[in-house]
N, C-alpha and C. Protein backbone atom coordinates (compact mmCIF):
# COMPACT_ATOMS: atom_id res chain seq x y z
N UNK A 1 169.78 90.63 158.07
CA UNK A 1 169.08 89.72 157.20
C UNK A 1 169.27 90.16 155.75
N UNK A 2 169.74 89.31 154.54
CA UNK A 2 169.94 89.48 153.75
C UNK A 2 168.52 89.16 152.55
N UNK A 3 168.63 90.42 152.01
CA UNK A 3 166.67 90.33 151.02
C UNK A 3 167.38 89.25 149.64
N UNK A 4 166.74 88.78 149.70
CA UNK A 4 167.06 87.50 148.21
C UNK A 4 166.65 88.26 147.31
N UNK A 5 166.36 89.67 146.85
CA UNK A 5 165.29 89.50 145.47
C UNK A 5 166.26 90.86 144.71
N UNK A 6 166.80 90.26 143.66
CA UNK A 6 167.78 91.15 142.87
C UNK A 6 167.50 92.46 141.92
N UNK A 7 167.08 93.45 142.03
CA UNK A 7 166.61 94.40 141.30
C UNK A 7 167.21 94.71 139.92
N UNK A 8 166.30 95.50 139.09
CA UNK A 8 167.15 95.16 137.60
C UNK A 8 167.40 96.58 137.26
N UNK A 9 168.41 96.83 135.77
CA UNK A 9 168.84 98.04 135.72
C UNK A 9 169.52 98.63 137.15
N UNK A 10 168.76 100.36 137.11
CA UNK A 10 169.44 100.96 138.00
C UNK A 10 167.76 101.12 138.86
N UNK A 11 167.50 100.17 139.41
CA UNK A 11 166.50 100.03 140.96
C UNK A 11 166.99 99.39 141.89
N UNK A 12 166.61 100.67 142.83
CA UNK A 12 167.11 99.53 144.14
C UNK A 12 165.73 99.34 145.03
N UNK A 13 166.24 98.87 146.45
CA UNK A 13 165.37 98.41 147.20
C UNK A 13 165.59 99.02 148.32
N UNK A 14 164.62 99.96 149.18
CA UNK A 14 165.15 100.92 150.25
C UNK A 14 163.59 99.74 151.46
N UNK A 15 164.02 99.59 152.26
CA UNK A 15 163.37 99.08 153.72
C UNK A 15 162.80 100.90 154.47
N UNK A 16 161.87 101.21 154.41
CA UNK A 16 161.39 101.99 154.81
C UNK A 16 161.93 102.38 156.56
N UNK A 17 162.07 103.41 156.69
CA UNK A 17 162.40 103.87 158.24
C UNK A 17 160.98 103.78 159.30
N UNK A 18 161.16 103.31 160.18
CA UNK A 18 159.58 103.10 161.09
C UNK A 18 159.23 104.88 161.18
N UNK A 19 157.55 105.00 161.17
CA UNK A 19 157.38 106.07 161.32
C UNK A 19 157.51 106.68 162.43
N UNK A 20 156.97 107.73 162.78
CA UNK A 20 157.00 108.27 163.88
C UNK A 20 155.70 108.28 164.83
N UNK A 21 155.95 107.89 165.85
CA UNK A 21 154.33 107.67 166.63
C UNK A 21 154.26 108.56 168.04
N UNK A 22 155.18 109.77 167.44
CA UNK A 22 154.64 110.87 168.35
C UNK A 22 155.05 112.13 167.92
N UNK A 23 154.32 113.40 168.21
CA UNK A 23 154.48 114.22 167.92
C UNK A 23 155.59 114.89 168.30
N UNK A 24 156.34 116.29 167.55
CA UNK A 24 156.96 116.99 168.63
C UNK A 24 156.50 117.69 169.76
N UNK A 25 155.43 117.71 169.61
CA UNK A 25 154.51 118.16 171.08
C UNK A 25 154.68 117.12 172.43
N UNK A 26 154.80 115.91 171.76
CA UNK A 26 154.65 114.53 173.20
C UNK A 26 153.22 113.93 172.65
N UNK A 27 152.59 114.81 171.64
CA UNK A 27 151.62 113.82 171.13
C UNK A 27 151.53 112.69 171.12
N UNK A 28 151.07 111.53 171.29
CA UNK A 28 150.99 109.96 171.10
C UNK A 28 149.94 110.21 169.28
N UNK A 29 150.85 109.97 167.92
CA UNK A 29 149.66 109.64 166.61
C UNK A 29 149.19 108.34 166.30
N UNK A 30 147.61 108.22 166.30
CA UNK A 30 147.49 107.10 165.92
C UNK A 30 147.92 106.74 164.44
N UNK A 31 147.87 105.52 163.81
CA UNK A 31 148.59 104.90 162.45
C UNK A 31 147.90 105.96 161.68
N UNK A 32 146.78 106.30 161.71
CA UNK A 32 146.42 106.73 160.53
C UNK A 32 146.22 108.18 160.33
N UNK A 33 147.07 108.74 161.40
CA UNK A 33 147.83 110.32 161.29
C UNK A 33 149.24 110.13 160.95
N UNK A 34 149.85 109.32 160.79
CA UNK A 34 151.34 109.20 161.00
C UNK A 34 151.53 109.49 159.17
N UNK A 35 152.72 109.86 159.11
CA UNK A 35 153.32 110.04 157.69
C UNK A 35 153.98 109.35 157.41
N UNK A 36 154.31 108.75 156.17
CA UNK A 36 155.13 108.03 155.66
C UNK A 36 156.04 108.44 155.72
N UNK A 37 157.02 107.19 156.06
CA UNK A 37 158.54 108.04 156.15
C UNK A 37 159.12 108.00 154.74
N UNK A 38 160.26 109.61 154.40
CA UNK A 38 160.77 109.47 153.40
C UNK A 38 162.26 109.04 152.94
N UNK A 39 162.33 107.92 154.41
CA UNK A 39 163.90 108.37 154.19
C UNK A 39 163.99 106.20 154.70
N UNK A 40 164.84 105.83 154.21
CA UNK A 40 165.25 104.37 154.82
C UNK A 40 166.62 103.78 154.00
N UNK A 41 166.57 102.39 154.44
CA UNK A 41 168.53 102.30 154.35
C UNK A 41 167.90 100.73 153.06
N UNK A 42 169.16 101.23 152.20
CA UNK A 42 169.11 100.49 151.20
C UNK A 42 169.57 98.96 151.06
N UNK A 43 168.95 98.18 150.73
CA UNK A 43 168.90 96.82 151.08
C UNK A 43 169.38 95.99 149.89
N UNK A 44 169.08 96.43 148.69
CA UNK A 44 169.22 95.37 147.59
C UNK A 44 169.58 97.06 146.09
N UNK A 45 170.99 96.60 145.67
CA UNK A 45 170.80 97.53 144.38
C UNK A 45 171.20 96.84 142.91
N UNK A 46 170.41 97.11 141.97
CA UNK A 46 171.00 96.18 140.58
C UNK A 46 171.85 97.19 139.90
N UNK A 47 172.60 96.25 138.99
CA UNK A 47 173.88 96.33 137.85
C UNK A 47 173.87 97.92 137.82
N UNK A 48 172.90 98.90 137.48
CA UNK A 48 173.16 99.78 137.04
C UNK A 48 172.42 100.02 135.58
N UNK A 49 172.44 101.50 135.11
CA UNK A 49 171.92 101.72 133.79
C UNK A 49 172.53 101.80 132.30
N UNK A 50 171.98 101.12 132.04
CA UNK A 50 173.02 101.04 130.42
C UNK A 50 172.65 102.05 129.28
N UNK A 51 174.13 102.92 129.11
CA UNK A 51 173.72 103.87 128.16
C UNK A 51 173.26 103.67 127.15
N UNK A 52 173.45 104.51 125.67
CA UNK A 52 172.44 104.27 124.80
C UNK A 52 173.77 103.66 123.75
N UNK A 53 175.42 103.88 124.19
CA UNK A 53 176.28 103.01 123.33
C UNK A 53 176.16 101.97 124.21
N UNK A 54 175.36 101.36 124.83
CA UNK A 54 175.98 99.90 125.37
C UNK A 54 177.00 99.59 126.74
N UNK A 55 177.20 100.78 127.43
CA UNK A 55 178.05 101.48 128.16
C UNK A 55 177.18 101.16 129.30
N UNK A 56 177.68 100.47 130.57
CA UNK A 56 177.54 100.00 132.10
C UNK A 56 177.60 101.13 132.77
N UNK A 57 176.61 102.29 133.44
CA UNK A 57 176.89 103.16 134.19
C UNK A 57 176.26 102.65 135.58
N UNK A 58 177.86 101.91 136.40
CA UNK A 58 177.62 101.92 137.67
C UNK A 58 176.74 102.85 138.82
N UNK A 59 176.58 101.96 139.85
CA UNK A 59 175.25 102.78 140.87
C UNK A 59 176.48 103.12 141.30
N UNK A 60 176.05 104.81 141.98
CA UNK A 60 176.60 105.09 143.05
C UNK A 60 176.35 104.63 144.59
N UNK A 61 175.31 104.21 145.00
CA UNK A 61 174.54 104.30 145.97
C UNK A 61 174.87 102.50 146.28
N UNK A 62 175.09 102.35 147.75
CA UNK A 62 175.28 100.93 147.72
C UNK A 62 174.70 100.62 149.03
N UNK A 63 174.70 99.15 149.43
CA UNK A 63 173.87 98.43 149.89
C UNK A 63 174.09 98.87 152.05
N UNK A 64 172.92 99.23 152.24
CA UNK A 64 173.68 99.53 153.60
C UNK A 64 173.42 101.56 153.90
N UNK A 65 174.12 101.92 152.96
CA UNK A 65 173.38 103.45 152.84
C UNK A 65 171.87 103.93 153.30
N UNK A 66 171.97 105.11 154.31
CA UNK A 66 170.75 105.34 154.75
C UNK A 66 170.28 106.83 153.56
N UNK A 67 168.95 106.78 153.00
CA UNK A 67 168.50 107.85 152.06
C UNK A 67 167.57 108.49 152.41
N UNK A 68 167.45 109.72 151.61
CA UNK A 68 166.14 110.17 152.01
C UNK A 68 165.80 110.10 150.97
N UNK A 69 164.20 110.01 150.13
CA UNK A 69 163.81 110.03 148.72
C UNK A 69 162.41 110.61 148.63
N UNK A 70 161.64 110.86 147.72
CA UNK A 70 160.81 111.97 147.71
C UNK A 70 159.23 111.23 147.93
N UNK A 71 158.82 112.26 148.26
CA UNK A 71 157.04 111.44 149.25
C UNK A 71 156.30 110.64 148.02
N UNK A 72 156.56 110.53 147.01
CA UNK A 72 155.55 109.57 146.25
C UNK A 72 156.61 108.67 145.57
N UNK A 73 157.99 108.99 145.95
CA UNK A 73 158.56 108.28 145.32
C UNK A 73 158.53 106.42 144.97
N UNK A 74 158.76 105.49 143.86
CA UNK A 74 158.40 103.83 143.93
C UNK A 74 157.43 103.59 144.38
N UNK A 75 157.75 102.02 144.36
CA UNK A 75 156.66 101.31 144.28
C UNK A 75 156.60 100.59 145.52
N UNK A 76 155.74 100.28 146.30
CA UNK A 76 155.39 99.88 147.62
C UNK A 76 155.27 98.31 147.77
N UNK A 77 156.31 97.10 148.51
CA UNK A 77 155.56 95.88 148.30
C UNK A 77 155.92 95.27 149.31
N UNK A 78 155.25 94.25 149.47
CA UNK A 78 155.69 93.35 151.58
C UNK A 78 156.03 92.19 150.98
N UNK A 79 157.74 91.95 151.25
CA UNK A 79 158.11 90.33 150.93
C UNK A 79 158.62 90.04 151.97
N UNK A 80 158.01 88.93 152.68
CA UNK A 80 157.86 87.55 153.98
C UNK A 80 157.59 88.79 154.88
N UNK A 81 156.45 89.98 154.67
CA UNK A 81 155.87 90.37 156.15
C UNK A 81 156.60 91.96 156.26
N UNK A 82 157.64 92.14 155.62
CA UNK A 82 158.19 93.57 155.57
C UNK A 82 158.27 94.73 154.35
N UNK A 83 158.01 95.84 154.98
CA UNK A 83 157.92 96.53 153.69
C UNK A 83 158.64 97.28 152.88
N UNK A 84 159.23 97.25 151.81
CA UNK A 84 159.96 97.76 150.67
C UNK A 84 159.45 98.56 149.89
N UNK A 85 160.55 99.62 149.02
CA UNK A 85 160.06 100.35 148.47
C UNK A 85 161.04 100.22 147.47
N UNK A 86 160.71 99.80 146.12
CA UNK A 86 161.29 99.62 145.10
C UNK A 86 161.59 100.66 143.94
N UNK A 87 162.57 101.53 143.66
CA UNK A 87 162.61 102.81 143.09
C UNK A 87 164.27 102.85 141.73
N UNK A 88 163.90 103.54 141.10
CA UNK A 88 164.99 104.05 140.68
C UNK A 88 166.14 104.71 141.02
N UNK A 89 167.27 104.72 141.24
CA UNK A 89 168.16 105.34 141.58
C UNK A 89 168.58 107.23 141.37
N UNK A 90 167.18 107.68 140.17
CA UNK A 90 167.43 108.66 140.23
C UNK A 90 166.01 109.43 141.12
N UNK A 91 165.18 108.37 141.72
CA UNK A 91 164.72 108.86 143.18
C UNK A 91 164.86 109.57 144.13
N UNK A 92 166.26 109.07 144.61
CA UNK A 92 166.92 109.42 145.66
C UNK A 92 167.53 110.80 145.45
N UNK A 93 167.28 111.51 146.90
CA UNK A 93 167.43 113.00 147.13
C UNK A 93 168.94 112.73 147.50
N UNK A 94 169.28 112.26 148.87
CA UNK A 94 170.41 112.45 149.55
C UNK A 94 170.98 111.04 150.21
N UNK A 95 171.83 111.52 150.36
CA UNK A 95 172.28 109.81 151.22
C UNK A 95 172.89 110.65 152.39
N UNK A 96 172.23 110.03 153.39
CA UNK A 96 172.22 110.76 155.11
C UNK A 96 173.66 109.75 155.77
């Protein structure tokens, strides 16, 4: 499914990874032990950041890439029912 909503500068749009709903023990966690995941695959990225001559510095990071990015990293939002996490490109830790 392709996300319609075009991010600006250098933000992209990462679809969060489902959490985890069990322990390494065999635990069963309910929702509100579970951790946010820090890692999901990138869905939507804009133009890139423009230097301070006017200069296009392309994203590295492209659409489809799975990341990991840091626990408070962006901004959190649900468009048609799913959830996104809207961030800067210099967010991102690693690309897995």
């Amino acid at each position: 499914m392709a996300l319609k909503v075009k991010p600006l500068s250098d933000r992209i749009v990462v679809r969060q990874a489902d959490a985890e709903e069990m322990s390494s023990g065999g635990i069963i966690l309910p929702d509100t032990a579970q951790e946010k995941p820090q890692q999901g695959k990138v869905m939507s990225i804009g133009p890139g950041k423009t230097a301070e001559n006017g200069e296009l510095i392309k994203m590295s990071l492209k659409v489809g890439d799975r990341v990991l990015y840091g626990k408070y990293s962006g901004t959190e939002v649900t468009i048609d029912g799913e959830e996104y996490v809207f961030m800067r490109e210099s967010d991102i830790l690693a690309v897995l």
